[in-house]
Protein backbone atom coordinates (compact mmCIF):
# COMPACT_ATOMS: atom_id res chain seq x y z
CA UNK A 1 0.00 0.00 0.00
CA UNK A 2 1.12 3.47 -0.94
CA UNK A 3 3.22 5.33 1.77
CA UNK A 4 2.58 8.86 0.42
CA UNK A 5 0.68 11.23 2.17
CA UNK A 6 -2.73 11.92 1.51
CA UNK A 7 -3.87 14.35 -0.95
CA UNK A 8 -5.30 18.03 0.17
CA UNK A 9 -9.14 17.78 -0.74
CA UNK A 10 -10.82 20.68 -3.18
CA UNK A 11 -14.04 21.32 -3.92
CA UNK A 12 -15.25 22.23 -6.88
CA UNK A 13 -19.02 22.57 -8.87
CA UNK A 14 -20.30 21.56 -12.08
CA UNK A 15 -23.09 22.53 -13.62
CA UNK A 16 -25.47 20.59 -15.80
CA UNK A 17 -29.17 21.39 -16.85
CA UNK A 18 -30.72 23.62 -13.98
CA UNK A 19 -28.74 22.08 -11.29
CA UNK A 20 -25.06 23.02 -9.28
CA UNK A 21 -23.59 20.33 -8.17
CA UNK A 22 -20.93 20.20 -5.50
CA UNK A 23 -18.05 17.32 -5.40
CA UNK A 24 -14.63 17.49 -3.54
CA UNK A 25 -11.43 16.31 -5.53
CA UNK A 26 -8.27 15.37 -4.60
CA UNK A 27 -5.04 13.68 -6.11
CA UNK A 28 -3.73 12.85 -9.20
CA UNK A 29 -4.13 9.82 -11.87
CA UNK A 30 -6.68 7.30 -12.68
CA UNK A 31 -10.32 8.49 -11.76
CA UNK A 32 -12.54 6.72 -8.87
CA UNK A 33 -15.92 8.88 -8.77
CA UNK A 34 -17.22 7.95 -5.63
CA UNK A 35 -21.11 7.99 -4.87
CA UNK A 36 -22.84 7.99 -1.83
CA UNK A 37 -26.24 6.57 -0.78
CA UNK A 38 -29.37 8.03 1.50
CA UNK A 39 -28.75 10.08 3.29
CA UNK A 40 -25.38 10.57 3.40
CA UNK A 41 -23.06 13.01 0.71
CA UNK A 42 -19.49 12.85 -0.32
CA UNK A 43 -18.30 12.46 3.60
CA UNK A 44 -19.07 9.07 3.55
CA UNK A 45 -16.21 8.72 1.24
CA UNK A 46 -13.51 10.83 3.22
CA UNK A 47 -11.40 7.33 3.89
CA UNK A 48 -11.46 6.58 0.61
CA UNK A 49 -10.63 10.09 -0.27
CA UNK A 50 -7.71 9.92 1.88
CA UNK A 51 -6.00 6.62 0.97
CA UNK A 52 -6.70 6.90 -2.71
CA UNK A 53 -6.17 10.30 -3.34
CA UNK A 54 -2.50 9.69 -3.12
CA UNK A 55 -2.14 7.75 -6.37
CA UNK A 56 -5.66 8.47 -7.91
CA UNK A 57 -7.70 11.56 -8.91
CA UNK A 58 -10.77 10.69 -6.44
CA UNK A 59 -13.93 13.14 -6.46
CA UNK A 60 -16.25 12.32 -4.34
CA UNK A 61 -19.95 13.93 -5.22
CA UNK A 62 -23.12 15.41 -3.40
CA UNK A 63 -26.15 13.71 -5.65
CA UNK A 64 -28.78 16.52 -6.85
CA UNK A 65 -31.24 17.40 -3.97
CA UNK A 66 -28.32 16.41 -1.54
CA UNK A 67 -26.35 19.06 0.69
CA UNK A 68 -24.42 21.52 -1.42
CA UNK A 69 -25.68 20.33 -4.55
CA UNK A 70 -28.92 22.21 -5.47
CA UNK A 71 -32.38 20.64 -5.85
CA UNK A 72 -33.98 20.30 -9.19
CA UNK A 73 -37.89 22.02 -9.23
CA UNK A 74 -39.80 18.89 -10.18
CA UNK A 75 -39.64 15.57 -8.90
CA UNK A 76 -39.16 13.91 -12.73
CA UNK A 77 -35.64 15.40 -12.85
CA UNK A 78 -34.58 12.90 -9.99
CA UNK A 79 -33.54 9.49 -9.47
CA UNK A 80 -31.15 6.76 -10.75
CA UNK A 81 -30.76 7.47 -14.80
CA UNK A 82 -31.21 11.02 -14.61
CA UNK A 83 -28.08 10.77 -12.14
CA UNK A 84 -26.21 8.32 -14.29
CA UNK A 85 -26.27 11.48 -17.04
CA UNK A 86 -25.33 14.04 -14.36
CA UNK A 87 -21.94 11.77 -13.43
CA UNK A 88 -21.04 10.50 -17.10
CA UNK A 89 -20.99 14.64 -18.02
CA UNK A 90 -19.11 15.01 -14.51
CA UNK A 91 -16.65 12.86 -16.18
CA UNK A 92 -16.47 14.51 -19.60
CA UNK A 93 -16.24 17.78 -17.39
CA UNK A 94 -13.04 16.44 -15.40
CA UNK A 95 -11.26 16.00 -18.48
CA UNK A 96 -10.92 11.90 -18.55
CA UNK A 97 -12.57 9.53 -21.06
CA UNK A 98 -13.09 6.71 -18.63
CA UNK A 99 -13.28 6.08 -14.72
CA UNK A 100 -13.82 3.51 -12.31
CA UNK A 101 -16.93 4.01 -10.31
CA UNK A 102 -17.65 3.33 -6.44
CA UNK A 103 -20.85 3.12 -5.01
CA UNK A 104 -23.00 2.70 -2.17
CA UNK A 105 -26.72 2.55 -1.85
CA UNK A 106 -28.10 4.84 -4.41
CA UNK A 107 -24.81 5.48 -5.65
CA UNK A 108 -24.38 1.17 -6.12
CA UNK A 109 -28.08 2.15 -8.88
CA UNK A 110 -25.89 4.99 -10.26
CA UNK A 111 -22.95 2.89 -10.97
CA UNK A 112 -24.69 0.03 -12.39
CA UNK A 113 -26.76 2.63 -15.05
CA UNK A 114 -23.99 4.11 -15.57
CA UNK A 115 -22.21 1.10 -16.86
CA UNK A 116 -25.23 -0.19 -18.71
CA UNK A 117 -25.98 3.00 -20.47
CA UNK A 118 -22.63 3.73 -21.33
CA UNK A 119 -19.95 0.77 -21.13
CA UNK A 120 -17.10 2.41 -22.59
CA UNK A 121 -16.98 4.66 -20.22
CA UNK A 122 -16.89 2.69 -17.31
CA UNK A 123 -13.46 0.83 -16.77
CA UNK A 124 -15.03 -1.00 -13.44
CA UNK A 125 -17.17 -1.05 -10.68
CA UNK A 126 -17.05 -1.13 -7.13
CA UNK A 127 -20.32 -1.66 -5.38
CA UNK A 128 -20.89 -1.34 -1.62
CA UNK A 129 -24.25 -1.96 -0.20
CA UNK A 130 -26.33 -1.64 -3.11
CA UNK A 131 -28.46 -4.26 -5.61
CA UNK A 132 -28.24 -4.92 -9.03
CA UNK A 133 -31.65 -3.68 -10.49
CA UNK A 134 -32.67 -7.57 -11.46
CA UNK A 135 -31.80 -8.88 -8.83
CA UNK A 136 -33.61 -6.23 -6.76
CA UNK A 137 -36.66 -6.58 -8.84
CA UNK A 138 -36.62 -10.22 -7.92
CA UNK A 139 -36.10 -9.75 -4.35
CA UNK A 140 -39.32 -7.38 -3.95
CA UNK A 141 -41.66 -9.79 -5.64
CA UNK A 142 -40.60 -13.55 -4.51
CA UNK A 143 -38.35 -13.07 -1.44
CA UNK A 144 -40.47 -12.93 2.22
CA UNK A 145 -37.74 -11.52 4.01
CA UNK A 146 -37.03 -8.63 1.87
CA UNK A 147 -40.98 -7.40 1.10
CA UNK A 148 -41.28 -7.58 5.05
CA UNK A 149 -38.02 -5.22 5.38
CA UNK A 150 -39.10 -2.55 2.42
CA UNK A 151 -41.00 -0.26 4.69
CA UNK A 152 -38.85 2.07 4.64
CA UNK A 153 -39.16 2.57 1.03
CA UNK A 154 -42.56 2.83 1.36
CA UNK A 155 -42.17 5.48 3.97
CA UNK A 156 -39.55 7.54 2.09
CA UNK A 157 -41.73 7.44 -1.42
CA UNK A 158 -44.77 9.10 0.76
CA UNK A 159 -45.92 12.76 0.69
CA UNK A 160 -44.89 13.51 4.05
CA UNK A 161 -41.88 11.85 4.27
CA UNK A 162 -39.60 15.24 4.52
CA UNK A 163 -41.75 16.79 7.19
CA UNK A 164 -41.00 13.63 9.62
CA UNK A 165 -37.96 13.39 8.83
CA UNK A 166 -37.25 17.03 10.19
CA UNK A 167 -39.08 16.84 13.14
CA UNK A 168 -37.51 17.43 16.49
CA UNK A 169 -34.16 18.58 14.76
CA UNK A 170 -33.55 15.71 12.81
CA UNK A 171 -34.92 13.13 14.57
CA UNK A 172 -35.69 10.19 12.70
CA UNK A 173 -32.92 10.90 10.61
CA UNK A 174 -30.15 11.26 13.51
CA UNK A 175 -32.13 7.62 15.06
CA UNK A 176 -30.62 5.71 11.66
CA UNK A 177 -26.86 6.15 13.22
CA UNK A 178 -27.84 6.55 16.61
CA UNK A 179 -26.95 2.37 17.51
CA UNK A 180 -23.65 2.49 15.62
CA UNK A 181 -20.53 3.23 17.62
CA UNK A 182 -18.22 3.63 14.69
CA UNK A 183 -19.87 6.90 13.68
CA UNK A 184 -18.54 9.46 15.59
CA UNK A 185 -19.49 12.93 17.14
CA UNK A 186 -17.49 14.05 14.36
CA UNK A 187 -19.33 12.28 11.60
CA UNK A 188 -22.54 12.72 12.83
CA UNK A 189 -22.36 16.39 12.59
CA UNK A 190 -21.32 16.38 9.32
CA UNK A 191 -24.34 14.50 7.91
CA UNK A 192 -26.52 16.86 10.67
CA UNK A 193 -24.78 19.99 8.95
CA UNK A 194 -25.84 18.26 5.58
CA UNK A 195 -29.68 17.57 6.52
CA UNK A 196 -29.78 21.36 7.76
CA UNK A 197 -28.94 22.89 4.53
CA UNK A 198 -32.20 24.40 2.73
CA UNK A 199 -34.29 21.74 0.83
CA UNK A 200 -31.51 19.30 1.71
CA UNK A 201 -34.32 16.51 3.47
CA UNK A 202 -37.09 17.35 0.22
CA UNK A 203 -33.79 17.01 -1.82
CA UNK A 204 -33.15 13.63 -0.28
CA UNK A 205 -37.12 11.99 -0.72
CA UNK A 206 -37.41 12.97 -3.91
CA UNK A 207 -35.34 10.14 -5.09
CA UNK A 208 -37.76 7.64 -3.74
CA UNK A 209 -40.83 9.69 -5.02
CA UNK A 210 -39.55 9.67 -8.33
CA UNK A 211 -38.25 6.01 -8.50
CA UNK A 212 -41.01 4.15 -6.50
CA UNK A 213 -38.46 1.33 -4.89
CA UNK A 214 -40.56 -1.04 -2.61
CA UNK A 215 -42.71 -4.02 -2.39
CA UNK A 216 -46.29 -3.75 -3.74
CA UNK A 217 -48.35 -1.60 -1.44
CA UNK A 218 -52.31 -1.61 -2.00
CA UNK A 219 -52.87 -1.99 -6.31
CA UNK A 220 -49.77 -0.30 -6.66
CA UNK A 221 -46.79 -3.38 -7.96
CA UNK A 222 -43.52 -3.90 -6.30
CA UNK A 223 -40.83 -2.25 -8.18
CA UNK A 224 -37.03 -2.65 -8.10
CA UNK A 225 -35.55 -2.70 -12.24
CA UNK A 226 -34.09 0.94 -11.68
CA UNK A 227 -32.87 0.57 -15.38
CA UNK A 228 -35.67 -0.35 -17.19
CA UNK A 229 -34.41 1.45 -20.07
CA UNK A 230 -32.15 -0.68 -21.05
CA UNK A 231 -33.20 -4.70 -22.07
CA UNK A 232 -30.08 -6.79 -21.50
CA UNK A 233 -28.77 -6.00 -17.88
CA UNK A 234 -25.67 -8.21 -18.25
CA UNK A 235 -22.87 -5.63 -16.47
CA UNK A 236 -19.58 -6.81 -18.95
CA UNK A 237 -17.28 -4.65 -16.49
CA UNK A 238 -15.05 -6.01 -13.83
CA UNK A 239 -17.08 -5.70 -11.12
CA UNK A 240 -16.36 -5.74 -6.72
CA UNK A 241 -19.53 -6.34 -4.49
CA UNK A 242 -19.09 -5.52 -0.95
CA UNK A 243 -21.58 -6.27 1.17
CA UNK A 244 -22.65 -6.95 4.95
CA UNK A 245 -24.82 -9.49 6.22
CA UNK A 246 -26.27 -7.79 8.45
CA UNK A 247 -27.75 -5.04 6.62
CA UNK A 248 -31.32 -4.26 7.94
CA UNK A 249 -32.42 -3.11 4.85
CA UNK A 250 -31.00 -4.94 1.72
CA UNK A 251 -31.76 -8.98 2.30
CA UNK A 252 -28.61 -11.31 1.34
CA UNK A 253 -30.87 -12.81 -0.98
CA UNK A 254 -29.94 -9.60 -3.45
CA UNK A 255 -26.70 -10.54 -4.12
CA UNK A 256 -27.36 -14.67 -5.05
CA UNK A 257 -27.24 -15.63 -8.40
CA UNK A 258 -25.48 -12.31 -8.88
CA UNK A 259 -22.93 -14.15 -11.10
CA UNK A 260 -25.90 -14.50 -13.88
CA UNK A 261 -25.80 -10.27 -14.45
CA UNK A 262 -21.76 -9.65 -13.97
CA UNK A 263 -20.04 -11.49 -16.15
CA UNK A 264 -16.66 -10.65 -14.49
CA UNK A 265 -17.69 -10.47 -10.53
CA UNK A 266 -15.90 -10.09 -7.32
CA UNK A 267 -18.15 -10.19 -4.25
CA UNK A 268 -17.03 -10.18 -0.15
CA UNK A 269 -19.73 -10.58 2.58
CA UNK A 270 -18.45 -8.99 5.34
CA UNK A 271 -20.15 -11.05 7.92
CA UNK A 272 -22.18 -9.03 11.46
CA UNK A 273 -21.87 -5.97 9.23
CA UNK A 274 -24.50 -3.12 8.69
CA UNK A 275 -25.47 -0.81 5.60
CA UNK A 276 -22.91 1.61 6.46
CA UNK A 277 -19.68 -0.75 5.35
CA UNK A 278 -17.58 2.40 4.53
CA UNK A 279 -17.94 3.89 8.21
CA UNK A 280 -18.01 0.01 9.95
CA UNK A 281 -15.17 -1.08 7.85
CA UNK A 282 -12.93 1.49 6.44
CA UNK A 283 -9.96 -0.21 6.40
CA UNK A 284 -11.00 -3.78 5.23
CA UNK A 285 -13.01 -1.92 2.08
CA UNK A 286 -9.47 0.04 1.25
CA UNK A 287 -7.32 -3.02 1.38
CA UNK A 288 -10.13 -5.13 -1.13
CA UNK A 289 -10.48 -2.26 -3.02
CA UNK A 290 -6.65 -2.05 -3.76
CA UNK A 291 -5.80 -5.14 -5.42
CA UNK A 292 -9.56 -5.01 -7.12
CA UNK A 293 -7.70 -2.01 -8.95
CA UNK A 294 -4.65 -3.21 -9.46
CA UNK A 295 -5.63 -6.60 -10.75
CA UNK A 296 -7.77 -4.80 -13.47
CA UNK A 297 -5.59 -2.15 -14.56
């Protein structure tokens, strides 16, 4: 592992449609774009900013809607594809032809539609936390488990979604973290800071609203093909999954038979972990995220 120190982080804005949006850069060399999940923003990549950044250009972005990045005015000009266009110009914009992109949560739909829309572009993937849109789709129709844990989707597609999720300061929001030790005072007023900018929480929902993720609910179908734009979604690119075992809101079921969509795969479990691998597990997702790289140069 590189010896060098880390890189001094910069952030920067792009602009594309009616939108601002804010990333933070540092380093120099091959490009990792690095996108975060609900409802985080570019902090939750700061180890990977820091490690990386001395041997890689590494920009790490705030989604539309999210924290410094402004909020489009209708709810249409959200969610995963619209996204996947915002980071493929981002790349254009940085001056490279092709990256390797990281992932986690939302940013795990990004990266996949991102590689399935545009393949040359898209040297490999990294994906932490997040489900490939068939086998997602799969999960919220035929596995138990997973339709009984989609509530929260449910929740964060509804009208008044925002509103609670303000309440009280934060409340509901700050509750997600509150059990996990490995976040600390530090970290949790970064992402406070973050749900505290204007629009920030409305920013955040509006993802769900416009994408519809979840189990059926009432006449309305389950839903989980982000990508249903595209028909074949075989991912050709060399591919890392990362995942925990015990995340409360993605079942394990979502990542068997993965092999059938990724044609060149990679996949840990990281076993008694959460969601939130890149704050639980910094380290361990740096050093399988090194040789991933290196072994696919």
């Amino acid at each position: 592992m590189s010896s060098s120190r880390p890189a001094e982080l910069q952030h920067g804005h792009f602009e594309v449609d009616d939108v601002r949006l804010h990333y933070v850069k540092c380093g120099a060399g091959p490009l990792l774009l690095c996108l975060h999940g609900f409802p985080q923003h570019w902090y939750a990549f700061r180890h990977i900013l820091a490690e990386f950044g001395k041997d890689h250009t590494v920009v790490a972005v705030d989604l539309r809607g999210v924290n410094l990045s402004s909020r489009p005015s209708k709810v249409r000009d959200n969610g995963v594809w619209v996204g996947a266009e915002d980071m493929l110009s981002l790349v254009e914009n940085l001056g490279f032809r092709t990256c390797t992109v990281i992932g986690h949560d939302w940013g795990g739909a990004i990266a996949y539609s991102m590689a399935l829309h545009r393949p040359e572009v898209i040297d490999r993937l990294v994906i932490l936390s997040a489900s490939h849109p068939a086998t997602f789709e799969r999960e919220l129709h035929c596995n138990v488990q997973q339709i009984a844990e989609g509530g929260h989707w449910l929740f964060l597609r509804s009208e008044g979604s925002a509103a609670h999720l303000k309440r009280d300061d934060y409340a509901a929001l700050k509750a997600i973290f509150a059990e996990y030790a490995f976040f600390s005072g530090e970290d949790r007023a970064a992402y406070l800071e973050a749900w505290r900018q204007p629009g920030a929480v409305e920013g955040m929902t509006a993802w769900y609203r416009k994408e519809g993720w979840g189990p059926s609910e009432g006449d309305t179908p389950a839903h989980g093909n982000y990508v249903q734009e595209v028909p074949d979604l075989k991912v050709s690119q060399p591919t890392l999954v990362i995942y925990g075992d015990a995340d409360r809101y993605l079942h394990t079921g979502n990542y068997g038979g993965l092999d059938a969509w990724v044609k060149d795969l990679e996949i840990h479990r990281i076993r008694g972990a959460s969601h939130w691998i890149l704050d639980e597990h910094p380290e361990l997702i740096n050093s399988l995220l090194r040789p991933f790289l290196a072994k696919t140069a």
